[in-house]
N, C-alpha and C. Protein backbone atom coordinates (compact mmCIF):
# COMPACT_ATOMS: atom_id res chain seq x y z
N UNK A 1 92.24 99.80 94.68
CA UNK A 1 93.36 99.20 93.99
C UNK A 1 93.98 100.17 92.98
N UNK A 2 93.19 101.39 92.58
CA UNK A 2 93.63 101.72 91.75
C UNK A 2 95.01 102.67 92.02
N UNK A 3 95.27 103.26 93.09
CA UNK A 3 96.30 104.10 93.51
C UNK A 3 97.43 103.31 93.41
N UNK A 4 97.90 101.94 93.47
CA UNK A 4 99.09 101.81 93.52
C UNK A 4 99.53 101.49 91.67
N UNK A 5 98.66 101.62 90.88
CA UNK A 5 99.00 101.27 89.20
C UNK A 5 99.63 102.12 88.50
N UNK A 6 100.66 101.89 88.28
CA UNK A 6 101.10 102.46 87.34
C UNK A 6 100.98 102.97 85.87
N UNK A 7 101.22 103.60 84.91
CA UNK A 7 100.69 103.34 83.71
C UNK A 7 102.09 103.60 83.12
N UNK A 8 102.40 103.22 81.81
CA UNK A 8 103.67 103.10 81.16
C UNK A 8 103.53 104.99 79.86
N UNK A 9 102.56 105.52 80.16
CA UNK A 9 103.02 106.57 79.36
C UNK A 9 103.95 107.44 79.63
N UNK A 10 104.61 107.68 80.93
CA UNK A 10 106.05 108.13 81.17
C UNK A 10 107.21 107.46 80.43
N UNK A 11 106.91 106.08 80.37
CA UNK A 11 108.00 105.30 80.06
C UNK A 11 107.55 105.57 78.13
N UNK A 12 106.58 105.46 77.41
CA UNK A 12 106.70 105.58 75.84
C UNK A 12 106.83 106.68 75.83
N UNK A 13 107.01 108.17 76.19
CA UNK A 13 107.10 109.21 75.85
C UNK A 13 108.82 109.66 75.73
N UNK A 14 109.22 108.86 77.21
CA UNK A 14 110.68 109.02 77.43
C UNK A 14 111.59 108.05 76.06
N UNK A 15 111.29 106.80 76.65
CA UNK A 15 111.91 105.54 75.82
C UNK A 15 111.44 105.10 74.51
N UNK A 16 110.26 105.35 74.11
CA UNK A 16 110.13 104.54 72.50
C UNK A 16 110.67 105.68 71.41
N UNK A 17 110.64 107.49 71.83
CA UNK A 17 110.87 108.55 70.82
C UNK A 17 112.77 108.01 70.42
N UNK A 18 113.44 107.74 71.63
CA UNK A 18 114.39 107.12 71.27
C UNK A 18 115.25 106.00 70.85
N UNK A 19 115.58 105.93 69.97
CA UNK A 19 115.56 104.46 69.13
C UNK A 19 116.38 103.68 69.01
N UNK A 20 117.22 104.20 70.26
CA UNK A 20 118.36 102.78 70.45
C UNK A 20 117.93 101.44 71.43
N UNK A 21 118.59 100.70 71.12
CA UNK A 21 117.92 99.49 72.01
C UNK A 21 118.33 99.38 73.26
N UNK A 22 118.93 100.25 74.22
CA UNK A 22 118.87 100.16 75.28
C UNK A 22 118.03 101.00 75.83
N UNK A 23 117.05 101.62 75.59
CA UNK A 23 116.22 102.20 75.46
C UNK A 23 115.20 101.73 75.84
N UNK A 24 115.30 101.17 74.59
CA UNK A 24 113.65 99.74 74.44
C UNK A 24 113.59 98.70 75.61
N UNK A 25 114.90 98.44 75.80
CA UNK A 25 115.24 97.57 76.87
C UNK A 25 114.83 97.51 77.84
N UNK A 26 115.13 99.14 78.09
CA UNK A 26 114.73 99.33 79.68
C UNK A 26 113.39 99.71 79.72
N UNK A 27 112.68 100.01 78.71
CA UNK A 27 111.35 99.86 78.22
C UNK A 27 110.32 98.87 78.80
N UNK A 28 110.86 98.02 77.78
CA UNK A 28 110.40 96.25 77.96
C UNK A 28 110.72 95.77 79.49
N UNK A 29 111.85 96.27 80.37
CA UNK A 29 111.80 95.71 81.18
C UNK A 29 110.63 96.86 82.25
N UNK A 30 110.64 97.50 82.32
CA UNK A 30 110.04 98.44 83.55
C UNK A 30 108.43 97.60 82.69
N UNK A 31 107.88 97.60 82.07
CA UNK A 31 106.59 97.16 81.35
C UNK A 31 106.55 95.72 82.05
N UNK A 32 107.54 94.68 81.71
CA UNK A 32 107.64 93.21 82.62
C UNK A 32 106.76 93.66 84.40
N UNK A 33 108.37 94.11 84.47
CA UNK A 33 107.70 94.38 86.35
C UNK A 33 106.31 95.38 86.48
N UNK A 34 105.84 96.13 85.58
CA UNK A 34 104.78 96.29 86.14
C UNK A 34 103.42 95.54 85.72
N UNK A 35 103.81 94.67 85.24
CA UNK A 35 102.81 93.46 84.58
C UNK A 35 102.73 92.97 85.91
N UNK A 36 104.07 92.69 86.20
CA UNK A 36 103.75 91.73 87.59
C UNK A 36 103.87 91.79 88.59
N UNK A 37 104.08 93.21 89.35
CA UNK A 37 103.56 93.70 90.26
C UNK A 37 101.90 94.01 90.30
N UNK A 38 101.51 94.30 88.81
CA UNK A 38 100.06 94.01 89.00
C UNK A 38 98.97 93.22 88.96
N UNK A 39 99.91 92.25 88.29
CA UNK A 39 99.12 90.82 88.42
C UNK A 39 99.33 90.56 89.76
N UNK A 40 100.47 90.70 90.28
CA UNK A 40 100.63 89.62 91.87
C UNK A 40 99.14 90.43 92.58
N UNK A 41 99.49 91.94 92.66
CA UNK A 41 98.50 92.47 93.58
C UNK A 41 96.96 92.18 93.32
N UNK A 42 96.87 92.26 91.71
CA UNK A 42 95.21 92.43 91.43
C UNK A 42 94.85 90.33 91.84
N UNK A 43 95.50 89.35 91.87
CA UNK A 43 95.82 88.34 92.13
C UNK A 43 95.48 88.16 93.40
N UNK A 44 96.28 88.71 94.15
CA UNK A 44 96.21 88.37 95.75
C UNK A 44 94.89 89.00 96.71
N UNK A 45 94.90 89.99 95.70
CA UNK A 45 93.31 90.41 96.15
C UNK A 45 92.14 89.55 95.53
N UNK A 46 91.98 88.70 95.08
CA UNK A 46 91.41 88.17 94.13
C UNK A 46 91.21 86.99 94.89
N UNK A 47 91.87 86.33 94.88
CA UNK A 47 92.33 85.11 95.66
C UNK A 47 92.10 85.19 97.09
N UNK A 48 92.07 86.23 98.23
CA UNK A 48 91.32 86.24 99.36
C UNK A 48 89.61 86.03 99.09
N UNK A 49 89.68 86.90 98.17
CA UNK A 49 88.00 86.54 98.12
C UNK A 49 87.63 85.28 97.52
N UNK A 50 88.18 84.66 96.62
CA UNK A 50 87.72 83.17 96.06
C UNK A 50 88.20 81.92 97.50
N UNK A 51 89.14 82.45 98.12
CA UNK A 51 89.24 81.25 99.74
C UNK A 51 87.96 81.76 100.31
N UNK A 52 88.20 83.08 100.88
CA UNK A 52 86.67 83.18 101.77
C UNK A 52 85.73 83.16 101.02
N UNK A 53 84.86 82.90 100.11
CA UNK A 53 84.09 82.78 99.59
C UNK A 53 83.37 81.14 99.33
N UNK A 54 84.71 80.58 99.65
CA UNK A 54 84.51 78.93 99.42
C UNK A 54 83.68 78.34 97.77
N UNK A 55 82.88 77.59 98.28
CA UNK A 55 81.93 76.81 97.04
C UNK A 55 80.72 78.19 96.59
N UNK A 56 80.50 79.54 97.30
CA UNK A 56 79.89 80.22 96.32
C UNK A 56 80.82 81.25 95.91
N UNK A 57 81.97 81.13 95.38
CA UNK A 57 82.95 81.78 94.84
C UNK A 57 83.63 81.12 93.26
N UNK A 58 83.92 82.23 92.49
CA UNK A 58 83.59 81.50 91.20
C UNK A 58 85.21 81.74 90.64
N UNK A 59 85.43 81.73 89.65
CA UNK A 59 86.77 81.75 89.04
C UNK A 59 87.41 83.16 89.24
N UNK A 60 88.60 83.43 89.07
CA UNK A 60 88.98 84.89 89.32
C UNK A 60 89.67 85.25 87.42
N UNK A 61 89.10 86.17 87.92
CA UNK A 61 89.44 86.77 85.97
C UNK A 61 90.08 88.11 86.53
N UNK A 62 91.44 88.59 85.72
CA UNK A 62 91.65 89.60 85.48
C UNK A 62 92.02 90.22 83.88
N UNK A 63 91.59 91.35 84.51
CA UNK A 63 91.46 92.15 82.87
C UNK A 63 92.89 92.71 82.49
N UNK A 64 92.84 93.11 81.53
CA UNK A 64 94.02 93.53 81.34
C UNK A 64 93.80 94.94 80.19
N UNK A 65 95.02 95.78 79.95
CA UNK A 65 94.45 96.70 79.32
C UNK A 65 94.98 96.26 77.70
N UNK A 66 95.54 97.23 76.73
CA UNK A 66 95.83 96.68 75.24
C UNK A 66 97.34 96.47 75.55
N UNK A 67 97.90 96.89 76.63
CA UNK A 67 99.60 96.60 76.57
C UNK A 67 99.45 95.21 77.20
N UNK A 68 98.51 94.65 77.57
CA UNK A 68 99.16 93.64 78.24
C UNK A 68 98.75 93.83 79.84
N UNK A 69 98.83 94.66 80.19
CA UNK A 69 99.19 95.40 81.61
C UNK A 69 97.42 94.90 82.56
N UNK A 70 97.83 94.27 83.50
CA UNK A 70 96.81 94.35 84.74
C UNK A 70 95.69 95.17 85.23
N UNK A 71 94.59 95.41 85.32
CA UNK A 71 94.16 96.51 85.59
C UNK A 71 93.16 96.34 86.49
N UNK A 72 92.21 95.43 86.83
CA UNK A 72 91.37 94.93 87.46
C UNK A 72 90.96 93.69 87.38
N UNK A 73 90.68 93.12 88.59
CA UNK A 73 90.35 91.77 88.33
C UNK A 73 88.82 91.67 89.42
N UNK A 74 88.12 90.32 88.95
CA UNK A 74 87.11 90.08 89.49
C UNK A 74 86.59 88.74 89.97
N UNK A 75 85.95 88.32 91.15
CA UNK A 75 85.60 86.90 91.24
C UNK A 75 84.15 86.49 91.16
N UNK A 76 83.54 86.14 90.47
CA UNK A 76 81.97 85.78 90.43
C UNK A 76 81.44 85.40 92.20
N UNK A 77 80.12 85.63 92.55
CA UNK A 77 80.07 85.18 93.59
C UNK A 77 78.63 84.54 93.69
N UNK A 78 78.11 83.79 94.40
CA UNK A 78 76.82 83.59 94.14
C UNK A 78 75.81 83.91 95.36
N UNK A 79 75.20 84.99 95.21
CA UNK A 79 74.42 86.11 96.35
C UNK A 79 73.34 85.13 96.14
N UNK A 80 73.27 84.89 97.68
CA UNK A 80 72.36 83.86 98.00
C UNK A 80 71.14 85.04 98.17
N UNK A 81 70.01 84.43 98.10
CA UNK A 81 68.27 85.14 97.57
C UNK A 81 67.79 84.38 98.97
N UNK A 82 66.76 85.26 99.71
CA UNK A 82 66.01 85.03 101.01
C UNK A 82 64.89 83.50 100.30
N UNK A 83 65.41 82.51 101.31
CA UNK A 83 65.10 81.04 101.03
C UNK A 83 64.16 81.32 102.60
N UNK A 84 62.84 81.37 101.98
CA UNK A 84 61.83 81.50 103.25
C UNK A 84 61.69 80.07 104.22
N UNK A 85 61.95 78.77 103.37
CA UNK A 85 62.03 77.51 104.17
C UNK A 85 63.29 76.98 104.73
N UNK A 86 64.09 77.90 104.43
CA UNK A 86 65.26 77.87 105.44
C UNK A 86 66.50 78.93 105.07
N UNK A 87 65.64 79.80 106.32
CA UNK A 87 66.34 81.14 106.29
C UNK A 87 67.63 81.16 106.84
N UNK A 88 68.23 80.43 107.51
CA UNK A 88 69.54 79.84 108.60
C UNK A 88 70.09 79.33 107.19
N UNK A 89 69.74 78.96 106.65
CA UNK A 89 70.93 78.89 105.18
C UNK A 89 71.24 80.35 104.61
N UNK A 90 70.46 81.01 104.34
CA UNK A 90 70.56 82.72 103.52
C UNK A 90 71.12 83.11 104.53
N UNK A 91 71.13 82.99 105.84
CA UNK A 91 72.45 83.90 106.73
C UNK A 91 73.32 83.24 106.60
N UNK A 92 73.72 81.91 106.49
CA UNK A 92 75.05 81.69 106.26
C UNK A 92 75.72 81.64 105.22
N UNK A 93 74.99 81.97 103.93
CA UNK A 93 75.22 82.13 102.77
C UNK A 93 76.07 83.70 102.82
N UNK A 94 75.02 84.53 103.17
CA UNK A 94 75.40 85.78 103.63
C UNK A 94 76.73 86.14 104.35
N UNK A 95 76.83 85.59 105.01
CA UNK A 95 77.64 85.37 106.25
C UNK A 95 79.03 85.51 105.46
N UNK A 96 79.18 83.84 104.21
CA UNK A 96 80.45 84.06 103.29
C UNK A 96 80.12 84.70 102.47
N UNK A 97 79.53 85.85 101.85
CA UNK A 97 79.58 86.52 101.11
C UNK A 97 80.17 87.72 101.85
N UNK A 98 79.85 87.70 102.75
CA UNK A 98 79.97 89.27 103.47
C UNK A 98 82.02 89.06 103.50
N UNK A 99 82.47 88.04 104.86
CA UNK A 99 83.50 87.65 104.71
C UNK A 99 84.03 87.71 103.13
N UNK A 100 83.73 87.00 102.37
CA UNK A 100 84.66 86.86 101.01
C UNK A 100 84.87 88.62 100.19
N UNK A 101 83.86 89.05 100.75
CA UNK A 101 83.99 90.71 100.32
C UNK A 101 84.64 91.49 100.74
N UNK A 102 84.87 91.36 102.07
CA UNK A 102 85.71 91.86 103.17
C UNK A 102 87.34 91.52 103.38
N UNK A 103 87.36 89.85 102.82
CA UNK A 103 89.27 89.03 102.84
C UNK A 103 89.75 90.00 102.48
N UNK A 104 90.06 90.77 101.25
CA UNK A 104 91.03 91.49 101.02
C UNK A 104 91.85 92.60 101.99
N UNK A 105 93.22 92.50 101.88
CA UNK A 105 93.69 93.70 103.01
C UNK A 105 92.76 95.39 102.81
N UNK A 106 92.62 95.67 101.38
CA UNK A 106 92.20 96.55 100.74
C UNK A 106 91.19 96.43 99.77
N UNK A 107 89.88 96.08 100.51
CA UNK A 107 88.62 96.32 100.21
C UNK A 107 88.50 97.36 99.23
N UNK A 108 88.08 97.05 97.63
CA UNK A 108 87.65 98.31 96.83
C UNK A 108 85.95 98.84 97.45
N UNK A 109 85.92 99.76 96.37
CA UNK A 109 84.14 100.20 96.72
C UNK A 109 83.42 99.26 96.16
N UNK A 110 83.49 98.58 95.29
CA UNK A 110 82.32 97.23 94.74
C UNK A 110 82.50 96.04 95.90
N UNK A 111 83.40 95.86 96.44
CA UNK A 111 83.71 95.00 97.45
C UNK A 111 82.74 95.37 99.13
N UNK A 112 82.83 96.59 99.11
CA UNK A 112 81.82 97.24 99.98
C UNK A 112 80.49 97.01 99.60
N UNK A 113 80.53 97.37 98.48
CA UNK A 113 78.59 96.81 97.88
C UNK A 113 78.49 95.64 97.81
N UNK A 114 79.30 94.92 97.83
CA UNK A 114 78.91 93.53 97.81
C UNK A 114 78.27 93.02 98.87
N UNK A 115 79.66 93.43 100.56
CA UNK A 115 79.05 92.97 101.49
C UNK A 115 77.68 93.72 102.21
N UNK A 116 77.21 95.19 101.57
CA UNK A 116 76.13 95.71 102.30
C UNK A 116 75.04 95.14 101.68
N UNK A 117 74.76 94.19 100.05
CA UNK A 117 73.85 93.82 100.15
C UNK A 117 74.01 92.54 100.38
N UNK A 118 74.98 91.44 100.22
CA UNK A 118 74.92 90.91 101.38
C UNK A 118 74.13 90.83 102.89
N UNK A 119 74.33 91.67 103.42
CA UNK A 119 73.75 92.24 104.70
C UNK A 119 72.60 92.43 104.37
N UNK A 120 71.79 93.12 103.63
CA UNK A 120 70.76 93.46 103.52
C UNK A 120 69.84 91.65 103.09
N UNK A 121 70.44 90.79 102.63
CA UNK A 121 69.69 90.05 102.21
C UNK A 121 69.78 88.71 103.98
N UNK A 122 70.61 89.06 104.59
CA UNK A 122 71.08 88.40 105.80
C UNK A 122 69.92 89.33 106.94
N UNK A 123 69.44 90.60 106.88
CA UNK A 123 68.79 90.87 107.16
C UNK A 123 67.13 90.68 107.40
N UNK A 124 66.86 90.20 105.72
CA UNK A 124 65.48 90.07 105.51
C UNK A 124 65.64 88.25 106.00
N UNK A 125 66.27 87.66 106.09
CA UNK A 125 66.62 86.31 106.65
C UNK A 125 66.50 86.02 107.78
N UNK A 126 66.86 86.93 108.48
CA UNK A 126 66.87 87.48 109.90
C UNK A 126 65.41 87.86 110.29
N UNK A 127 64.96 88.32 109.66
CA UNK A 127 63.38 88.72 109.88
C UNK A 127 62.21 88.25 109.72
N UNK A 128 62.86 86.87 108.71
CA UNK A 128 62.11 85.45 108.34
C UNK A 128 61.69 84.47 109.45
N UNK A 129 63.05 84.94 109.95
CA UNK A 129 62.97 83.77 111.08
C UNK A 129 62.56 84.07 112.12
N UNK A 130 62.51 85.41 112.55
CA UNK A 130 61.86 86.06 113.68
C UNK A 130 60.23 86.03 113.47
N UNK A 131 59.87 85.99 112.28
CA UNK A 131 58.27 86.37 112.04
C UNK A 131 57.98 84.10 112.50
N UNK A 132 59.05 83.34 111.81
CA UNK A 132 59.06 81.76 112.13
C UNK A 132 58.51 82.00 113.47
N UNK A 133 59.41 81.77 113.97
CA UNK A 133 59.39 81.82 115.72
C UNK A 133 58.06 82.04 115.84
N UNK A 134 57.65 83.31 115.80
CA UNK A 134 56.86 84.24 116.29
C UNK A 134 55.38 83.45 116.20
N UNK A 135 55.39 82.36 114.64
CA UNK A 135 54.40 81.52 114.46
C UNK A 135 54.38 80.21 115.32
N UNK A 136 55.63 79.76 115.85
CA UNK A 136 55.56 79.06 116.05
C UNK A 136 55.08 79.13 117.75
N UNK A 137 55.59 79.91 118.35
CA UNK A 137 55.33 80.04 119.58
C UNK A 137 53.59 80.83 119.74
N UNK A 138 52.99 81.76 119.00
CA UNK A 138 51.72 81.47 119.39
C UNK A 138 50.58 80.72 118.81
């Protein structure tokens, strides 16, 4: 996410040294739109993962920096833990975690760690149930 952000120190170096108000204007306005070009984006990425994520998906918070300005946002998630008496829940737990990590068009790198341990815990779930079986059939 971070390549498409802008930052406004082109704009205070150019526009605040000069002190007429059309200046400031166009200041204040280029600062507006990039508020909300970065809210929409850090938003819409945000918001894929709290749909796919469903009921273990938590509120979406974004941060902001001291101007005001967008900068990252985040959704709580709740990483389901290998449930040995019913491991077919921890994969499907897994399952929307992995998905809700993945919704975004543009997956960051924490979004990647999310879904590999994800996976890793869909794994040992996976291996729960194979060792199940394995009791049950001899």
């Amino acid at each position: 996410m971070a390549g498409i952000f802008l930052n406004l120190n082109s704009f205070n170096n150019r526009y605040l040294r000069n002190s007429d108000d059309s200046a400031k204007e166009r200041y204040e306005a280029k600062k507006r739109a990039l508020i909300e070009k970065n809210y929409n984006h850090i938003y819409n990425h945000e918001l894929a993962h709290k749909i796919a994520g469903g009921s273990l998906a938590g509120d979406i918070v974004i941060e902001r920096n001291s101007e005001g300005i967008p900068f990252a946002g985040h959704v709580s998630i709740k990483m389901p833990t290998l449930n040995e008496k019913n491991p077919q829940q921890t994969i499907n737990d897994a399952n929307t975690i992995i998905r809700s990590a993945m919704a975004p068009s543009d997956p960051s790198d924490q979004d990647y760690k999310v879904a590999d341990q994800a996976r890793n815990i869909k794994a040992q779930a996976e291996n729960a149930m194979s060792k199940k079986r394995l009791n049950v059939v001899v």
